[in-house]
PDB file of N, CA and C in Angstrom:
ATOM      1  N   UNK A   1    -131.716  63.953 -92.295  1.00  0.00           N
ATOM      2  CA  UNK A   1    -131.556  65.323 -91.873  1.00  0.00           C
ATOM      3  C   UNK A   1    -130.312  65.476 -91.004  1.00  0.00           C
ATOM      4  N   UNK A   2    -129.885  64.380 -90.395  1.00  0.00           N
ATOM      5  CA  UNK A   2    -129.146  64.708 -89.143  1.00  0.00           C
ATOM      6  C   UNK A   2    -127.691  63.972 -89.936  1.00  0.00           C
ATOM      7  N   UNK A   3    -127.708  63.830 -90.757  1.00  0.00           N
ATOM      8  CA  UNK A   3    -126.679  63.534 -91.639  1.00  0.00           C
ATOM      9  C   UNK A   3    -126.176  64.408 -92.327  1.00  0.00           C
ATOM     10  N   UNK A   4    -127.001  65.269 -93.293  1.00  0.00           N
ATOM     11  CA  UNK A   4    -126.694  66.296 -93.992  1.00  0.00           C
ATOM     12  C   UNK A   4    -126.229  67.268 -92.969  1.00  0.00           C
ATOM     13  N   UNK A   5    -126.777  67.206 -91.346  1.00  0.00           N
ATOM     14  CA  UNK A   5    -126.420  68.329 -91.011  1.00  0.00           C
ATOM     15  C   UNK A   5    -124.685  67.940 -90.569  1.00  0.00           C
ATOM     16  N   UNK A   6    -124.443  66.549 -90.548  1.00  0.00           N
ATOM     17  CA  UNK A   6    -122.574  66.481 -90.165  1.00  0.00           C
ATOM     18  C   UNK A   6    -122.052  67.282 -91.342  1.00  0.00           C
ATOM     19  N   UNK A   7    -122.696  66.184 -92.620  1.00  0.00           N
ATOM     20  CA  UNK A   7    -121.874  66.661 -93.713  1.00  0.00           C
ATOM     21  C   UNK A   7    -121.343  68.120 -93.809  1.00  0.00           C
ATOM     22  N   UNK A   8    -122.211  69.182 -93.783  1.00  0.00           N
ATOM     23  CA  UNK A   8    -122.231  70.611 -93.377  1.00  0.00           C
ATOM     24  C   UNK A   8    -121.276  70.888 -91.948  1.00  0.00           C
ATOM     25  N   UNK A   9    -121.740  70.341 -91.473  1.00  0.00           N
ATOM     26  CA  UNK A   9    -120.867  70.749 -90.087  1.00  0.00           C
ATOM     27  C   UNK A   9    -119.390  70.321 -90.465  1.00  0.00           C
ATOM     28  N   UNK A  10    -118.831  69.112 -90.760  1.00  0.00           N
ATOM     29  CA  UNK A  10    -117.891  68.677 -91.338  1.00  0.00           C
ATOM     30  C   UNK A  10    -117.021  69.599 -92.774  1.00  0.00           C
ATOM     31  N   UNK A  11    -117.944  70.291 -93.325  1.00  0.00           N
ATOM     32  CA  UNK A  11    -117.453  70.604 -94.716  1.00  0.00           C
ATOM     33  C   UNK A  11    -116.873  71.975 -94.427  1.00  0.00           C
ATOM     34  N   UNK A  12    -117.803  72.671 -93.086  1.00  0.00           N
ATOM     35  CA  UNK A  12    -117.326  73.727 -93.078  1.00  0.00           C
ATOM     36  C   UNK A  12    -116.059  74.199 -93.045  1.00  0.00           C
ATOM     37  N   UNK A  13    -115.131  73.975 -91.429  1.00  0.00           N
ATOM     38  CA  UNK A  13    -114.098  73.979 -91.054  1.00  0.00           C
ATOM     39  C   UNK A  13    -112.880  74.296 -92.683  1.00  0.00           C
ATOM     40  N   UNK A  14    -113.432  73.117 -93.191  1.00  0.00           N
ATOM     41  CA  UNK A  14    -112.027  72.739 -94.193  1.00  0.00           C
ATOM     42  C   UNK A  14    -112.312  73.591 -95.955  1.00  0.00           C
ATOM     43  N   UNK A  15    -113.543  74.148 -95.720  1.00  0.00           N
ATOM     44  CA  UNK A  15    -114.028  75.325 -96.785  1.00  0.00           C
ATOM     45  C   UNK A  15    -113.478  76.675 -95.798  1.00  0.00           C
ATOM     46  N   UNK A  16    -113.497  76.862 -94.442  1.00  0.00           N
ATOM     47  CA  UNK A  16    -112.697  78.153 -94.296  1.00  0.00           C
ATOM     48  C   UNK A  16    -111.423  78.014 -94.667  1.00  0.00           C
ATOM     49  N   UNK A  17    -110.419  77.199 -94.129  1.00  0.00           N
ATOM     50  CA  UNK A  17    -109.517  77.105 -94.531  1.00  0.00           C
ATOM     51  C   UNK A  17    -108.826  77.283 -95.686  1.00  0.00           C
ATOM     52  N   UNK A  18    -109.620  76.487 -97.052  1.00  0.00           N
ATOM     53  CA  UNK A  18    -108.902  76.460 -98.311  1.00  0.00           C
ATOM     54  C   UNK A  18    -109.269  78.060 -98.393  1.00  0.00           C
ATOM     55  N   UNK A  19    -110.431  78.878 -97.960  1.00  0.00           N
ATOM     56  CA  UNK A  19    -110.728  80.121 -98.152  1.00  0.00           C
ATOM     57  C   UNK A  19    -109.409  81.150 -97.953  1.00  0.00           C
ATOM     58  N   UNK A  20    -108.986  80.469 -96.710  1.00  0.00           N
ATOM     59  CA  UNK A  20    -108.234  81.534 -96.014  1.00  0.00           C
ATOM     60  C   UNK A  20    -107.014  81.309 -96.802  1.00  0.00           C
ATOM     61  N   UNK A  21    -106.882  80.294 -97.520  1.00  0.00           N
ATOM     62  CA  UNK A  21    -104.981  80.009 -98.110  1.00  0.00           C
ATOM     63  C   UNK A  21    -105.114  80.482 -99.127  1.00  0.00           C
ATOM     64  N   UNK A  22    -106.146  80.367-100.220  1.00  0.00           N
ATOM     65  CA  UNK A  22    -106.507  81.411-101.360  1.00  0.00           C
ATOM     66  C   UNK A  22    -106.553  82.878-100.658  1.00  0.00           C
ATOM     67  N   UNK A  23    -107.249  83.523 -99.960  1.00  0.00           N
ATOM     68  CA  UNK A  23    -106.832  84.738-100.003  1.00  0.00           C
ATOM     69  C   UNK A  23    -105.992  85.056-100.237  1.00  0.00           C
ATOM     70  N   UNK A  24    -104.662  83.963 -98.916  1.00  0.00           N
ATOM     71  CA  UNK A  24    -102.919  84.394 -98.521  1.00  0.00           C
ATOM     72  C   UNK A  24    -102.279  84.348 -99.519  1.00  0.00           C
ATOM     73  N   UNK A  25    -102.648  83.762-101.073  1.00  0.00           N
ATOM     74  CA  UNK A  25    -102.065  83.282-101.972  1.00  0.00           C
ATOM     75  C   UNK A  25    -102.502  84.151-102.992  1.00  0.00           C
ATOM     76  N   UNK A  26    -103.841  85.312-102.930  1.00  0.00           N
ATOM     77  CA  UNK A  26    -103.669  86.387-103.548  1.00  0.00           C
ATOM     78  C   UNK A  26    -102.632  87.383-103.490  1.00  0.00           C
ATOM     79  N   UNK A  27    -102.318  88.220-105.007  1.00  0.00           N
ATOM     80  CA  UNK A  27    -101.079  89.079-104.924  1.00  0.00           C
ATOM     81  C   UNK A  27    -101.994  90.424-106.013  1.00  0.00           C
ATOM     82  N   UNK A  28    -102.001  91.233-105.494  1.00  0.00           N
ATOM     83  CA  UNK A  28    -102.541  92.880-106.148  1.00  0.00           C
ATOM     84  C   UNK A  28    -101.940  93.076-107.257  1.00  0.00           C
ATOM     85  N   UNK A  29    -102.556  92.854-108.221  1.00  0.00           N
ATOM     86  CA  UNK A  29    -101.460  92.850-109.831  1.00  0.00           C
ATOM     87  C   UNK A  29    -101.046  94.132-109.445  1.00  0.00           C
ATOM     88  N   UNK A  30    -101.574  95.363-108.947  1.00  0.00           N
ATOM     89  CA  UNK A  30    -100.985  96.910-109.034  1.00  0.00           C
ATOM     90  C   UNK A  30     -99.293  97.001-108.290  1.00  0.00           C
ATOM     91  N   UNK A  31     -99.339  96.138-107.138  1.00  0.00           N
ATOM     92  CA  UNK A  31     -98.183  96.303-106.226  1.00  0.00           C
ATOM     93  C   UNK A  31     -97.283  95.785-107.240  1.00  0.00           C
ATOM     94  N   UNK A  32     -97.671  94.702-107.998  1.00  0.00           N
ATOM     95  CA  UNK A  32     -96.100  94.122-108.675  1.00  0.00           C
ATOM     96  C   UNK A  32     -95.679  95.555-110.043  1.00  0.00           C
ATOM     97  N   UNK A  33     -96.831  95.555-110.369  1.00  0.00           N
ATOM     98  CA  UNK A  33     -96.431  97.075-111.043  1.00  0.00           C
ATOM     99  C   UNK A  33     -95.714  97.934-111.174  1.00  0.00           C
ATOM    100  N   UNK A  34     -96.105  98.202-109.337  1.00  0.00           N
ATOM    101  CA  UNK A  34     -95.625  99.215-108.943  1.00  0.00           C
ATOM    102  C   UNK A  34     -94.044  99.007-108.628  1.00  0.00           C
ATOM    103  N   UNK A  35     -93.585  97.455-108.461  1.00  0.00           N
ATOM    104  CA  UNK A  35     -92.431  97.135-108.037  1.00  0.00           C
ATOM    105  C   UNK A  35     -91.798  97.219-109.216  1.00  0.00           C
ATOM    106  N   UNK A  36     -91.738  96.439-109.960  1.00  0.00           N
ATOM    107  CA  UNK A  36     -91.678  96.808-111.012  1.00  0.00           C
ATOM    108  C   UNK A  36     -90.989  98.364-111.604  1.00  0.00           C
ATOM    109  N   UNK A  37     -92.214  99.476-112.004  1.00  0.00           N
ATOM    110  CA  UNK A  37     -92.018 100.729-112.464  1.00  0.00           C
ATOM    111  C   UNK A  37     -90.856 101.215-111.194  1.00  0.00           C
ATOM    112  N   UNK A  38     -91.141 101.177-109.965  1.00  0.00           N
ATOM    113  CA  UNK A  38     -90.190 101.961-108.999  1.00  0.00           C
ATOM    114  C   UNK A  38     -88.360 101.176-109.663  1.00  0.00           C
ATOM    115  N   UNK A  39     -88.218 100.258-110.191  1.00  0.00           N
ATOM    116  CA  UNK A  39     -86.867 100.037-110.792  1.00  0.00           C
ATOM    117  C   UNK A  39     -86.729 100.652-111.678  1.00  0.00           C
ATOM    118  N   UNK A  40     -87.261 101.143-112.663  1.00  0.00           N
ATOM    119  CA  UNK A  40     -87.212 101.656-113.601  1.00  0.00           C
ATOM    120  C   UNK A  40     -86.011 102.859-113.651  1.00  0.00           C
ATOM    121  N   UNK A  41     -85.321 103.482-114.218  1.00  0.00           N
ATOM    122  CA  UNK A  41     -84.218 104.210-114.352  1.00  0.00           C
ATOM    123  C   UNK A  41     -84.910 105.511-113.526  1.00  0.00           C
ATOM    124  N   UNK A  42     -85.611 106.178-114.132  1.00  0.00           N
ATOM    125  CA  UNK A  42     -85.877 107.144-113.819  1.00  0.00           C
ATOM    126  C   UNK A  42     -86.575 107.558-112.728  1.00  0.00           C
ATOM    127  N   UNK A  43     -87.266 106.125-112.173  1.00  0.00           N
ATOM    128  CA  UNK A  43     -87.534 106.047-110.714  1.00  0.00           C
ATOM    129  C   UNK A  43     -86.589 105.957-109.338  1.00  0.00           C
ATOM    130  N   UNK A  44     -85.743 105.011-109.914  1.00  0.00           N
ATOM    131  CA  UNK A  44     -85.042 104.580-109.025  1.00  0.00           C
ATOM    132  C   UNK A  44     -83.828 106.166-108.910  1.00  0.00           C
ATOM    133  N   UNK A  45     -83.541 107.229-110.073  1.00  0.00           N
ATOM    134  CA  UNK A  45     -83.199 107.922-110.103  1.00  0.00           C
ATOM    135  C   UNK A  45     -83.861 109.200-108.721  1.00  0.00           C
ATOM    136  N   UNK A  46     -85.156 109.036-108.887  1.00  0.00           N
ATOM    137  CA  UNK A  46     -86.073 110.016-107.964  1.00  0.00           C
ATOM    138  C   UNK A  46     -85.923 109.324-106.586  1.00  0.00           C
ATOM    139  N   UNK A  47     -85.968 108.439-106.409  1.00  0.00           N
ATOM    140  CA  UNK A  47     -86.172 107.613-105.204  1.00  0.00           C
ATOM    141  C   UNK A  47     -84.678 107.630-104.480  1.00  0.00           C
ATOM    142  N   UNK A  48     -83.691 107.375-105.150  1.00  0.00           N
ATOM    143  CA  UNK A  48     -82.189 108.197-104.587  1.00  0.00           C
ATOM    144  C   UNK A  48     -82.185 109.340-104.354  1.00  0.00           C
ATOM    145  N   UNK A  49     -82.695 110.405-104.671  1.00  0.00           N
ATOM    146  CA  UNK A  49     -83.097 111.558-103.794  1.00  0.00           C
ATOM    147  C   UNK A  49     -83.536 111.804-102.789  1.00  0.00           C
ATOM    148  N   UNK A  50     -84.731 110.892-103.242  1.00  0.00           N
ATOM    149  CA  UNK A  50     -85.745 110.783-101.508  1.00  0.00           C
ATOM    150  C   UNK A  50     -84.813 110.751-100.540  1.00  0.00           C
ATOM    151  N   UNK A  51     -84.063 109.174-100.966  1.00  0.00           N
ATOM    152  CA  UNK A  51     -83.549 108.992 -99.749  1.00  0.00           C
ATOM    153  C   UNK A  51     -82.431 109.986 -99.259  1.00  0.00           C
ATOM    154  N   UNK A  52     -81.594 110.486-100.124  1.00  0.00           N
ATOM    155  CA  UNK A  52     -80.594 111.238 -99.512  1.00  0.00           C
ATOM    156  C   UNK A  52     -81.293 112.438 -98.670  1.00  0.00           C
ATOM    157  N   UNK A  53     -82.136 113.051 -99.506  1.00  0.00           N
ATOM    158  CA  UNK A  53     -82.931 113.682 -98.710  1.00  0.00           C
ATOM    159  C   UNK A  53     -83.070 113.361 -97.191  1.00  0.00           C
ATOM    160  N   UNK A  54     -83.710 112.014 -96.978  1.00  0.00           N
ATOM    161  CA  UNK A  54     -84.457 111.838 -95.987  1.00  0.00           C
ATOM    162  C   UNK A  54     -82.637 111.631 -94.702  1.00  0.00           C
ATOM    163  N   UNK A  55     -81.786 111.113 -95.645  1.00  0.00           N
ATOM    164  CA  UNK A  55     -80.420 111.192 -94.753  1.00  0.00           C
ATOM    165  C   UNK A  55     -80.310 112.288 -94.336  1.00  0.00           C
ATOM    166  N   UNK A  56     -80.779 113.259 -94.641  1.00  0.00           N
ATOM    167  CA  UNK A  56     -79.811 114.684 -94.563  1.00  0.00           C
ATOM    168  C   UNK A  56     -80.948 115.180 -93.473  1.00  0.00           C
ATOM    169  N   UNK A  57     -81.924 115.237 -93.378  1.00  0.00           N
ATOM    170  CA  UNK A  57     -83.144 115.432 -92.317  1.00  0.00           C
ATOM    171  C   UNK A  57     -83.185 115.030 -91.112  1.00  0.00           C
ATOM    172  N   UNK A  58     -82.731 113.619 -91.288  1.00  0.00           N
ATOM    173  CA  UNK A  58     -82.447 112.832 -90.384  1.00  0.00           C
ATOM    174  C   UNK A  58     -81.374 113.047 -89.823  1.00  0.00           C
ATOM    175  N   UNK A  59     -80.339 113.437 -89.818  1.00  0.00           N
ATOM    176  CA  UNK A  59     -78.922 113.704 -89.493  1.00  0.00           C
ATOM    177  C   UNK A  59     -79.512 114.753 -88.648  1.00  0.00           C
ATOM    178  N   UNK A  60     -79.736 115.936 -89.004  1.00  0.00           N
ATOM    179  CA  UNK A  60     -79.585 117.091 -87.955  1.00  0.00           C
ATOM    180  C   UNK A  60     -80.881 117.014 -86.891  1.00  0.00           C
ATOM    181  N   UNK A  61     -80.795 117.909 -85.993  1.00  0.00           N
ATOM    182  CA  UNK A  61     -81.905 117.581 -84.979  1.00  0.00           C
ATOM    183  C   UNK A  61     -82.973 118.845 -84.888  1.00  0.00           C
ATOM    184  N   UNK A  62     -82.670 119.913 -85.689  1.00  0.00           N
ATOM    185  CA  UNK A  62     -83.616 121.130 -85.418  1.00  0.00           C
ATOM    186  C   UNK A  62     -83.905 121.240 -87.200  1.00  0.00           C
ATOM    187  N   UNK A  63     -84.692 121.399 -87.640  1.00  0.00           N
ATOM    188  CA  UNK A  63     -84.569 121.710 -89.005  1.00  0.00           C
ATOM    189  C   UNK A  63     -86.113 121.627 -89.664  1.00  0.00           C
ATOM    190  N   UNK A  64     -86.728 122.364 -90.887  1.00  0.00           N
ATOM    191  CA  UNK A  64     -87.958 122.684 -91.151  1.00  0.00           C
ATOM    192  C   UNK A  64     -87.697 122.462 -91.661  1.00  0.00           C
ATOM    193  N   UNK A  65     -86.777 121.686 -92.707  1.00  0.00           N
ATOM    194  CA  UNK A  65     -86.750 120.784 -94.402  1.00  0.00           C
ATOM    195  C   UNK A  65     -87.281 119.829 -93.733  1.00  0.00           C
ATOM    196  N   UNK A  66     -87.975 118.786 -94.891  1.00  0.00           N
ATOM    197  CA  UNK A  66     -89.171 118.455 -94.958  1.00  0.00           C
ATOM    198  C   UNK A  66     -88.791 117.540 -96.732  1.00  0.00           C
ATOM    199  N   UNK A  67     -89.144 116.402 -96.505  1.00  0.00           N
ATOM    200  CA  UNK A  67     -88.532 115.330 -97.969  1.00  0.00           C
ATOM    201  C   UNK A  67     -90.240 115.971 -99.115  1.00  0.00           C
ATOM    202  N   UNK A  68     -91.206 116.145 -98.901  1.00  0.00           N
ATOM    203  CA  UNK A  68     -92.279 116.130 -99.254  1.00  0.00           C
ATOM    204  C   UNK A  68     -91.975 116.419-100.628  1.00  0.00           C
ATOM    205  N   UNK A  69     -90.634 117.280-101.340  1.00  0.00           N
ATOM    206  CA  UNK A  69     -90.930 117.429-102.914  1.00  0.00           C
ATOM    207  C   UNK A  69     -90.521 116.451-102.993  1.00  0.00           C
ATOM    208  N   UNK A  70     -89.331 115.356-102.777  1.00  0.00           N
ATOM    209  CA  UNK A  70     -88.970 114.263-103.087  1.00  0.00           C
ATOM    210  C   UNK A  70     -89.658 113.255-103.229  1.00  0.00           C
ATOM    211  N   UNK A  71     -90.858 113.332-102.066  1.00  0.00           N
ATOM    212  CA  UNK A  71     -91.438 111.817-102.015  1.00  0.00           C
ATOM    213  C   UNK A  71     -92.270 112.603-103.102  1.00  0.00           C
ATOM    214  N   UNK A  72     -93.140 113.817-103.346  1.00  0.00           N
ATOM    215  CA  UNK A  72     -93.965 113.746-104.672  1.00  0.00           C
ATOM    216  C   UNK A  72     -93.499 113.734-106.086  1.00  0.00           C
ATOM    217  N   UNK A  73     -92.113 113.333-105.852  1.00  0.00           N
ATOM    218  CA  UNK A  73     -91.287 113.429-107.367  1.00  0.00           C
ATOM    219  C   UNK A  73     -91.353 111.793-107.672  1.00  0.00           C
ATOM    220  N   UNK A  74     -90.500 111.135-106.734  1.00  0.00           N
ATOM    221  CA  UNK A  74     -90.694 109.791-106.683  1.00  0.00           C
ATOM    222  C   UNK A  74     -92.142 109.128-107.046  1.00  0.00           C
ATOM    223  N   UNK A  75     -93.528 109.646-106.227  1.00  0.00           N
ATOM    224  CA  UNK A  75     -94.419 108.851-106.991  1.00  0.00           C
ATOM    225  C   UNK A  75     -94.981 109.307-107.898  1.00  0.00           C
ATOM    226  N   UNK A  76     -94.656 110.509-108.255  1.00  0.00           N
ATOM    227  CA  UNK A  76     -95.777 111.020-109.536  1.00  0.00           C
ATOM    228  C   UNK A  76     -94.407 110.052-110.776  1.00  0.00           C
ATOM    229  N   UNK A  77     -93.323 110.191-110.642  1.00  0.00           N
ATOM    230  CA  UNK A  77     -92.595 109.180-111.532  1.00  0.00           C
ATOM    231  C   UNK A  77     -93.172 107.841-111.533  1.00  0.00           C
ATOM    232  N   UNK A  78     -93.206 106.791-110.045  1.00  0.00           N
ATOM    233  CA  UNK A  78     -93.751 105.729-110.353  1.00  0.00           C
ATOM    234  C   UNK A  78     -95.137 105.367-110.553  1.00  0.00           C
ATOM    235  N   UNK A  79     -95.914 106.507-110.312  1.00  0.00           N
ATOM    236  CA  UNK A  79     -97.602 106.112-111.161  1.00  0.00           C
ATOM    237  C   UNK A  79     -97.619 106.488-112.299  1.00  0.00           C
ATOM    238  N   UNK A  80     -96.446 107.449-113.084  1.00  0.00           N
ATOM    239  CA  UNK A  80     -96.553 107.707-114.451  1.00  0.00           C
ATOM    240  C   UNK A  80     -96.326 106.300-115.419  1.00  0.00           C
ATOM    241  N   UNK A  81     -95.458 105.791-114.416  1.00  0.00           N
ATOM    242  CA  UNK A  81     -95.213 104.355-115.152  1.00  0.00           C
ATOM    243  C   UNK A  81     -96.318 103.677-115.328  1.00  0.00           C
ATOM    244  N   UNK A  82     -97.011 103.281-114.063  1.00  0.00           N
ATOM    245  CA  UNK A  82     -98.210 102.131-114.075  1.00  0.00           C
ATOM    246  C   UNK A  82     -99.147 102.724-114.582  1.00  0.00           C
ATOM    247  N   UNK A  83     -99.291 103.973-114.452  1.00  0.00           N
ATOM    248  CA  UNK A  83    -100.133 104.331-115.279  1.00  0.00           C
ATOM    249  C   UNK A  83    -100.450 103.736-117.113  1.00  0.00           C
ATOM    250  N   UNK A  84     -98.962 104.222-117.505  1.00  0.00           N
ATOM    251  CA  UNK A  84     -98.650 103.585-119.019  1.00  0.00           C
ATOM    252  C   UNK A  84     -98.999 101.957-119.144  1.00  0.00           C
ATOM    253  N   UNK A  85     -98.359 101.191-117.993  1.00  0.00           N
ATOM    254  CA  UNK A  85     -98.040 100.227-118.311  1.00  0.00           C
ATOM    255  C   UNK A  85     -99.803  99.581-117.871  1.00  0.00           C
ATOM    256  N   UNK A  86    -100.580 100.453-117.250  1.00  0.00           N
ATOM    257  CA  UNK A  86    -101.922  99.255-117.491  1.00  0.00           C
ATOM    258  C   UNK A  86    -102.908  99.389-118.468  1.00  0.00           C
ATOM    259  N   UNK A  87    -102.718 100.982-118.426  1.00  0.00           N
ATOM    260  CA  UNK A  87    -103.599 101.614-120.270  1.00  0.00           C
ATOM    261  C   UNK A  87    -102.915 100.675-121.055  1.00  0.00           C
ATOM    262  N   UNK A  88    -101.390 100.555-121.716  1.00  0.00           N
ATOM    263  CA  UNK A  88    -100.950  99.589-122.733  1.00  0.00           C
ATOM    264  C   UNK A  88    -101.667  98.595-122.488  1.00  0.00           C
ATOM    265  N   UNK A  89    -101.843  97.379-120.988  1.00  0.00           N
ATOM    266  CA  UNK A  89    -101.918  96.321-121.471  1.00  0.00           C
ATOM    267  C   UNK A  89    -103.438  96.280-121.564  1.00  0.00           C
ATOM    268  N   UNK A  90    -104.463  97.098-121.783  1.00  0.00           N
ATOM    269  CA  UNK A  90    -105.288  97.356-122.250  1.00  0.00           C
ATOM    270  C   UNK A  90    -105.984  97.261-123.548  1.00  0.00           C
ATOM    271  N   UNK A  91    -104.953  97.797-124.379  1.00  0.00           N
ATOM    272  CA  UNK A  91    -105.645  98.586-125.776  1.00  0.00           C
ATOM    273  C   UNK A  91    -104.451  97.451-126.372  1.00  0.00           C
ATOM    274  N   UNK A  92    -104.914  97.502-127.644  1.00  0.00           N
ATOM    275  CA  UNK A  92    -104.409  96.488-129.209  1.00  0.00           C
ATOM    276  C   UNK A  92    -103.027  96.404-128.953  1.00  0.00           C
ATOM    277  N   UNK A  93    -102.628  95.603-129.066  1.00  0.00           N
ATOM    278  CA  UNK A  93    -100.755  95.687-129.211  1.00  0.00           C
ATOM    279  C   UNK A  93     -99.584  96.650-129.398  1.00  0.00           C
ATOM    280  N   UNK A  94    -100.602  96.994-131.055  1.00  0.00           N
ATOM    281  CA  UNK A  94     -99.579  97.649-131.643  1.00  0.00           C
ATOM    282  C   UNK A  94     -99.821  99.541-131.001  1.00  0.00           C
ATOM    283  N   UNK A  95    -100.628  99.593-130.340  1.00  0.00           N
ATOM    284  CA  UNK A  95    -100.775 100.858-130.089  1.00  0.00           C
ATOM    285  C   UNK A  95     -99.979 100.817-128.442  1.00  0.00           C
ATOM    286  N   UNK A  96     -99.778  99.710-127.838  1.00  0.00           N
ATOM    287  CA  UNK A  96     -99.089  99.390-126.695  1.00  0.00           C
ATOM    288  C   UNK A  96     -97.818  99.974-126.854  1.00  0.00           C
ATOM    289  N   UNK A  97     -97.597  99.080-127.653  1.00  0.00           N
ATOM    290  CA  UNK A  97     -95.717  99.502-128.397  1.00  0.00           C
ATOM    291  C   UNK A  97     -95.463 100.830-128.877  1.00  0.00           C
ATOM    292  N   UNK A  98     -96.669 101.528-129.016  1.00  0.00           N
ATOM    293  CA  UNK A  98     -96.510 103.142-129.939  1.00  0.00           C
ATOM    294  C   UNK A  98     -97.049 103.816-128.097  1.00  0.00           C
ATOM    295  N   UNK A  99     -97.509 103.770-127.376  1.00  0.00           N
ATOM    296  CA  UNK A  99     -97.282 104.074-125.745  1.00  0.00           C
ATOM    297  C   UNK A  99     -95.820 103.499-125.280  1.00  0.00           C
ATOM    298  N   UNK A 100     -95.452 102.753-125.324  1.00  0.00           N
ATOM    299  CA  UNK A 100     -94.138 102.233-124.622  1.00  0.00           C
ATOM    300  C   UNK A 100     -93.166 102.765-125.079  1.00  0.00           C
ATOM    301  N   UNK A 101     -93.276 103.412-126.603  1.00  0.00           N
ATOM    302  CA  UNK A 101     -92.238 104.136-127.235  1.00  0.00           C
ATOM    303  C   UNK A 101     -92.404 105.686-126.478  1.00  0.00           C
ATOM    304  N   UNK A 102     -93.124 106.054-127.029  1.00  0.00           N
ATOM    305  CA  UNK A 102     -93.451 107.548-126.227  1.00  0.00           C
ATOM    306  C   UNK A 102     -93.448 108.075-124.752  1.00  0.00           C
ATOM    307  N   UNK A 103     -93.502 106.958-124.240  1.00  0.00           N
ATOM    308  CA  UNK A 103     -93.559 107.356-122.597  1.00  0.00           C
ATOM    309  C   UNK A 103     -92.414 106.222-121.868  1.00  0.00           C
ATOM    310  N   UNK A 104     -91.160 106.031-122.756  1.00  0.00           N
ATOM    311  CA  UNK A 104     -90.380 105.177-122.259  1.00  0.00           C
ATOM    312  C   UNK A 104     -88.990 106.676-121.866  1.00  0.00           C
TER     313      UNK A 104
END
């Protein structure tokens, strides 16, 4: 009894650990996605707005502009992407490629 209980006492420590380095070593398939789609032409097109936008806001010191259509241009562009791109990797191939055509 008083053996099994080291073993346990012993096993624990080094079962949190490998726990905790697997978590750190998880990655959110959505974020790479999302990294991903935000390069995309037509993102990275919206997202140069943002920012100039957000230059031009930032520059002056009294002002009620406000980036808010920009940033909702920018992500409704980059969830239109991930959107496509996780339905495709979803469904049959060839209907992937007939989405990737249409929403490219």
């Amino acid at each position: 009894m008083v053996f099994e209980e080291k073993m346990i006492m012993n096993g624990e420590p080094e079962d949190e650990e490998e726990e905790e380095e697997e978590e750190e070593d998880m990655v959110d398939p959505l974020e790479a996605v999302r990294q991903k789609c935000a390069e995309t032409e037509h993102c990275v097109h919206t997202q140069a707005r943002l920012e100039q936008c957000e230059t031009r806001v930032g520059s002056r010191s009294a002002t009620e502009e406000d980036c808010t259509e920009e940033l909702f241009d920018f992500l409704h562009a980059r969830d239109h992407c991930v959107s496509v791109n996780a339905i495709s990797k979803q469904i049959h191939p060839k209907a992937a490629k007939i989405c990737e055509y249409l929403f490219s």
